[in-house]
Every structure is written in C-alpha cells, then in structure tokens.
C-alpha atoms as a PDB file:
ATOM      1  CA  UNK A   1      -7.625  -9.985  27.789  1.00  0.00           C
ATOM      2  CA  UNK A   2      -7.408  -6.318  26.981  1.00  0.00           C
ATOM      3  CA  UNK A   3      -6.757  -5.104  23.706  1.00  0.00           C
ATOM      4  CA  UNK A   4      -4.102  -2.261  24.224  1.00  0.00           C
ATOM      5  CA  UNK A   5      -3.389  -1.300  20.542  1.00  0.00           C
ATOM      6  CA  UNK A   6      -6.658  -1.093  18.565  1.00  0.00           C
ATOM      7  CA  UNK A   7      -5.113  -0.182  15.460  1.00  0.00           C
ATOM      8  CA  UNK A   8      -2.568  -3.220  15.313  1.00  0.00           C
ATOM      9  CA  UNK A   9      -5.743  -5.288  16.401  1.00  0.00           C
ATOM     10  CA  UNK A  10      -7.840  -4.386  13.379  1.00  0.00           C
ATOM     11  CA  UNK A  11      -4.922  -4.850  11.091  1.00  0.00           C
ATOM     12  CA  UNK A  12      -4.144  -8.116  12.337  1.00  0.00           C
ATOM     13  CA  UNK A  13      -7.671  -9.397  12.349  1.00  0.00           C
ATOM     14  CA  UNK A  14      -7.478  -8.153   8.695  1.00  0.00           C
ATOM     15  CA  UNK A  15      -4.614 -10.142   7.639  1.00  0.00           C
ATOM     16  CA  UNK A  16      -5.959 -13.468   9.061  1.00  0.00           C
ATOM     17  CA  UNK A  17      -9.301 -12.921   6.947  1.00  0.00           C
ATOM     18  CA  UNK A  18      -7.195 -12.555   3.911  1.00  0.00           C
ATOM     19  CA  UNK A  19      -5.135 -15.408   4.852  1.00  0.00           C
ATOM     20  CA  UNK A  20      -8.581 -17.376   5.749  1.00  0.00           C
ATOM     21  CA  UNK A  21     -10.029 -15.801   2.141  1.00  0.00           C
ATOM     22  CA  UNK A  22      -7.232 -17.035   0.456  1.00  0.00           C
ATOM     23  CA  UNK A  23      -7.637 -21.072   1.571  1.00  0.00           C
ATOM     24  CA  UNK A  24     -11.023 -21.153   0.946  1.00  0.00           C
ATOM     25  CA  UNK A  25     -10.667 -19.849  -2.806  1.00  0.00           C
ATOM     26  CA  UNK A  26      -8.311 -22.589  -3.066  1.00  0.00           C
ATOM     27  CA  UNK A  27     -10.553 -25.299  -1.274  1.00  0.00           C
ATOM     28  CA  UNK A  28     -12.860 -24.084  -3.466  1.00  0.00           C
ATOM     29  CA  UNK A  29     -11.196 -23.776  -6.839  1.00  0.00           C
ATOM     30  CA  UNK A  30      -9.296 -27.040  -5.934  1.00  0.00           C
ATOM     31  CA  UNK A  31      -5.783 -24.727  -6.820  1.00  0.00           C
ATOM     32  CA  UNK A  32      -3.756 -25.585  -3.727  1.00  0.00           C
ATOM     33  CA  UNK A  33      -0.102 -24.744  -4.491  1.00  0.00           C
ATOM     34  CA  UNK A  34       3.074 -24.718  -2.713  1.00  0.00           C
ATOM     35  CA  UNK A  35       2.909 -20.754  -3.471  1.00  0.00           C
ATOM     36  CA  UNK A  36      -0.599 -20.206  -1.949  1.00  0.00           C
ATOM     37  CA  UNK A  37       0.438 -22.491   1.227  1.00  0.00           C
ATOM     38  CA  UNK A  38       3.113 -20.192   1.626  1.00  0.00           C
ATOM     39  CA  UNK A  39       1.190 -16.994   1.346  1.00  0.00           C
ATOM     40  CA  UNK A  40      -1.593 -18.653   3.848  1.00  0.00           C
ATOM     41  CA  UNK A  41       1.461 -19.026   6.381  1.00  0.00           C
ATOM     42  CA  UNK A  42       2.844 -15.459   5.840  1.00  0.00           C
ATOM     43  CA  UNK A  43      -0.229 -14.136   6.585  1.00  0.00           C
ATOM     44  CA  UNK A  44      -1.873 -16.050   9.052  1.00  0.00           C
ATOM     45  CA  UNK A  45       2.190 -15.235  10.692  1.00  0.00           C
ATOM     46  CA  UNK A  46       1.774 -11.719  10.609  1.00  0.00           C
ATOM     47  CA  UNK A  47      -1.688 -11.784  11.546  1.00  0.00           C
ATOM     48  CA  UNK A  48      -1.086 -13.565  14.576  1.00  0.00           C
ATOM     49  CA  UNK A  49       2.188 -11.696  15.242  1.00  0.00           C
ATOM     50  CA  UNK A  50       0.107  -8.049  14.877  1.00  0.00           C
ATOM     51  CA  UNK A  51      -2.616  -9.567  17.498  1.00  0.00           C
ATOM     52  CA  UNK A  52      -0.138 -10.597  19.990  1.00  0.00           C
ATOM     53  CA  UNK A  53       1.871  -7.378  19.857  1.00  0.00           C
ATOM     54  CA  UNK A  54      -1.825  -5.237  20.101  1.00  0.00           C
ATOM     55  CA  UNK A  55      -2.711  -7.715  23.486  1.00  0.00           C
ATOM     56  CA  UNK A  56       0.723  -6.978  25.349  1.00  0.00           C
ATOM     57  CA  UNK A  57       1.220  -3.445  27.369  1.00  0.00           C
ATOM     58  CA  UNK A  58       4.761  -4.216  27.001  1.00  0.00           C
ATOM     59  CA  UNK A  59       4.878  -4.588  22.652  1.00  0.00           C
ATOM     60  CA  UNK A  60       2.388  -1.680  22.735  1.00  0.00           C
ATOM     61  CA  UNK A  61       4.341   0.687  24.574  1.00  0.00           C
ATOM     62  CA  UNK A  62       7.449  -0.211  22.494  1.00  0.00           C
ATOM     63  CA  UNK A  63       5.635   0.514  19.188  1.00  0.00           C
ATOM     64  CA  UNK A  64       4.359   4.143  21.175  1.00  0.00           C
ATOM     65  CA  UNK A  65       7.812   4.451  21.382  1.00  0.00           C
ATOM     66  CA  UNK A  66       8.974   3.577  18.036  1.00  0.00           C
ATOM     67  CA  UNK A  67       5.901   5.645  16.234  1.00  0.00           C
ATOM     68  CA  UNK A  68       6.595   8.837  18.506  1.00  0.00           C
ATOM     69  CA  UNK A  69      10.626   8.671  17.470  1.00  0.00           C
ATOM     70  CA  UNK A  70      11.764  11.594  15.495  1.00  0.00           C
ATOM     71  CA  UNK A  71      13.826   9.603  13.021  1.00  0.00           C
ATOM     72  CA  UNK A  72      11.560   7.065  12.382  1.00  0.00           C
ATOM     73  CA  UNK A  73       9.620  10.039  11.546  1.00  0.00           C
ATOM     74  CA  UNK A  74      11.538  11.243   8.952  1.00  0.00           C
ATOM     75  CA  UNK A  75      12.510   7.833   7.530  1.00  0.00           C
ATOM     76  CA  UNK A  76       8.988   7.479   6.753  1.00  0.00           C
ATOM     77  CA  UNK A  77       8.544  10.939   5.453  1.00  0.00           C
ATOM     78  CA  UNK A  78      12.097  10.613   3.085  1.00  0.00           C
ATOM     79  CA  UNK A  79      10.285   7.130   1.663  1.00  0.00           C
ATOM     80  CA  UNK A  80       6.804   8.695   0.857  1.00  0.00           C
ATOM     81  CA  UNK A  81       7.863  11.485  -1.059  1.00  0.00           C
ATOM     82  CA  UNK A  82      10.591   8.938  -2.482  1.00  0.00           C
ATOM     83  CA  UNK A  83       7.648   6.623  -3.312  1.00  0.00           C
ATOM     84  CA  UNK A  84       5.225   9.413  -4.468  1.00  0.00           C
ATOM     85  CA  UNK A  85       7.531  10.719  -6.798  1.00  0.00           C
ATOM     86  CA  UNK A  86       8.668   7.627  -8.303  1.00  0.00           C
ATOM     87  CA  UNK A  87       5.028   6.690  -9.120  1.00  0.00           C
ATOM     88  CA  UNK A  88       4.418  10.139 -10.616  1.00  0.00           C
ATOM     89  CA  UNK A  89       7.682   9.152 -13.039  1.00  0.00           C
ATOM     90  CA  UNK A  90       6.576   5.767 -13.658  1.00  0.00           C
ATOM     91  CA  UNK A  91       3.557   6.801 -14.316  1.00  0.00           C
ATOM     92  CA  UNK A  92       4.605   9.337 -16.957  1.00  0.00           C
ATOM     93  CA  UNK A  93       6.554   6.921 -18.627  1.00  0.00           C
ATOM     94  CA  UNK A  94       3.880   4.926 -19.116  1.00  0.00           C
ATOM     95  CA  UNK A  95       1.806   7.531 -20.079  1.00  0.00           C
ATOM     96  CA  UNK A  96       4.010   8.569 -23.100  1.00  0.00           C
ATOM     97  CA  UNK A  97       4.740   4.679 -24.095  1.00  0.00           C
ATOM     98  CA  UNK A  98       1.003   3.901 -24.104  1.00  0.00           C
ATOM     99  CA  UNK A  99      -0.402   7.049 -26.396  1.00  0.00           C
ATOM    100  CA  UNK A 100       3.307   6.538 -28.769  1.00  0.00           C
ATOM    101  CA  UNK A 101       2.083   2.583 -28.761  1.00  0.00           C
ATOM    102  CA  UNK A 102      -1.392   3.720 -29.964  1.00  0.00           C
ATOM    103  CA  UNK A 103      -0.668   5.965 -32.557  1.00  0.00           C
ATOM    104  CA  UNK A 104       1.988   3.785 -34.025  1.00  0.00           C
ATOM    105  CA  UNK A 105      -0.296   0.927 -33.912  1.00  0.00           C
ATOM    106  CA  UNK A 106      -3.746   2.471 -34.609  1.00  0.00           C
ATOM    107  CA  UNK A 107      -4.959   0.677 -31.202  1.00  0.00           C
ATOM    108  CA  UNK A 108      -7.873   3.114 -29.439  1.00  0.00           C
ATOM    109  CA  UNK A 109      -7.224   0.808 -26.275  1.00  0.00           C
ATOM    110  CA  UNK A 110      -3.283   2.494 -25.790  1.00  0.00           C
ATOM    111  CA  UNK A 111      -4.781   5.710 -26.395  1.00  0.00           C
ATOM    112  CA  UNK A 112      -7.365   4.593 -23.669  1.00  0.00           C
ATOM    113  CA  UNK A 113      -4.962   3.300 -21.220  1.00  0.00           C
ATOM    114  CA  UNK A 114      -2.367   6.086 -22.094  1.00  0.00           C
ATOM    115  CA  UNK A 115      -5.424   8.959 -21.339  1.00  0.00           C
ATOM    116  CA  UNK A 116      -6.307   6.887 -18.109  1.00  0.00           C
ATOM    117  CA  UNK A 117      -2.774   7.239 -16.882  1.00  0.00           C
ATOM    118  CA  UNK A 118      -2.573  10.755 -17.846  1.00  0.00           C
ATOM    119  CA  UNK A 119      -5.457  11.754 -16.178  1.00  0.00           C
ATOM    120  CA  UNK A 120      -4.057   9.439 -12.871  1.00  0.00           C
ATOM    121  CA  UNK A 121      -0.779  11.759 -13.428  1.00  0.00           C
ATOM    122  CA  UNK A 122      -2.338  14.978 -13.439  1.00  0.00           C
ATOM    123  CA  UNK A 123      -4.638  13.736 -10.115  1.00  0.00           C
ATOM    124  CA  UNK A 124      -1.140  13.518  -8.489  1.00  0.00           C
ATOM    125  CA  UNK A 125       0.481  16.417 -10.017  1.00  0.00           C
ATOM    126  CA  UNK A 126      -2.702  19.025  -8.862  1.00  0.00           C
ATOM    127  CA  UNK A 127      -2.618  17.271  -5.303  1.00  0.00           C
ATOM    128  CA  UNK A 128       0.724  18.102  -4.717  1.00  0.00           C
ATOM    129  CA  UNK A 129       0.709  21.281  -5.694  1.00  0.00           C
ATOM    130  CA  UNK A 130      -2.346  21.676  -3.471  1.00  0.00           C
ATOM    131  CA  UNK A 131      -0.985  20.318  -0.257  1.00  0.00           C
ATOM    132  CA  UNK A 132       2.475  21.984  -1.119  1.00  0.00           C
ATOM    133  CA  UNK A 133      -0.028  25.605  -1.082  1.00  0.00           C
ATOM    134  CA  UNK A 134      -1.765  24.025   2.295  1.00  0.00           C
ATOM    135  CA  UNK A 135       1.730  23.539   4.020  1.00  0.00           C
ATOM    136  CA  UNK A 136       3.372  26.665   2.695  1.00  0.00           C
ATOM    137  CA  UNK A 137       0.290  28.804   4.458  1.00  0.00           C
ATOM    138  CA  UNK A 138       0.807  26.896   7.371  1.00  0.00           C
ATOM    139  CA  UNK A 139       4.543  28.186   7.875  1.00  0.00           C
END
C-alpha cells in the first residue's frame, strides 16, 4: 500500500486518535453516552474516510484537482477574511461587555477577561495591518 496523500494521511490518523482518546476517557470515567458514541462514530468515519481517500491515486488526484481550482480558491479566501473579521467583531463585543460588566459590578475578573480579550483584539488588529503592508509591497 502506498500512501499517495501524506497530508490527508496524517490528518486522518489524527482523527482516529481523538476518536480512540475519546472512548477510553469514557471507559475510564465510566461516562458512556449516546452523545460520546456518536462523536466516536463521526470521527472514527472521517478518520477512516481521510485514510482511504490519502491510499487511492484516483481520490488523490481528484482532491489535486479540487485544491489547484481557482474558485475553490477564492471560496476559501472570501470565508477566511469572512471568518477573521467576524472574530475580530465578536471579539470586540466582548471586549466592551466584559470591562462595562466589571466596572458596573466591581468584579477585577471582567476587567481581567475584558483586558485578555483586548489584548487578543489588538494581536489581530496589528497582524492585519502587517500582512496587509507585506502584500501591498508585494504588488
């Protein structure tokens, strides 16, 4: 057997240690549930599913394919940025609701969580203004 897709290999031999993880903390802790069982399946499904596809020449050239495609491509670009700037918003929100929560209430630990998230938010704001000054050289 060859492995043609190292990267899909990896990932599925990742997922079937997390599904493995996952029943022995509940063998252990004796907290089988019907939700676990069904989290155990999903992964150990996608697991298997991403080690089958990384085995074939035939899946592996159709995920080539599907990786290379140009609108793919920007799908995946329009749902980062989508993604990264919805964090940076939710983020903010949270920011301001955390440090208003802890000087209405007096709590330090809102002003703690409320500086954590601020300093999170500026993290994002300085590296996007950083790659935006990398790209724009670039061009």
């Amino acid at each position: 057997m060859k492995i043609y897709n190292n990267k899909s290999f990896a990932k599925g031999i990742f997922v079937l240690a997390l599904g493995t993880l996952l029943l022995i903390t509940d063998f252990i802790n004796h907290a089988f549930e019907i939700k676990g069982a069904v989290l155990i399946f999903a992964l150990y499904f996608m697991g298997g599913g991403l080690i089958i596809r990384s085995l074939s020449r035939k899946f592996t050239k159709e995920d080539r394919l599907d990786q290379m495609d140009e609108r793919n491509q920007l799908i995946e670009l329009k749902s980062k940025s989508k993604a990264f700037k919805l964090t940076q918003t939710i983020s903010f929100i949270f920011m301001l609701g955390m440090l208003v929560m802890g000087k209405v209430s007096g709590d330090e630990g809102f002003i703690a969580m409320g500086v954590g998230l601020a300093f999170a938010f500026s993290i994002s704001m300085f590296t996007e203004i950083f790659s935006f000054m990398y790209y724009e050289s670039k061009n």
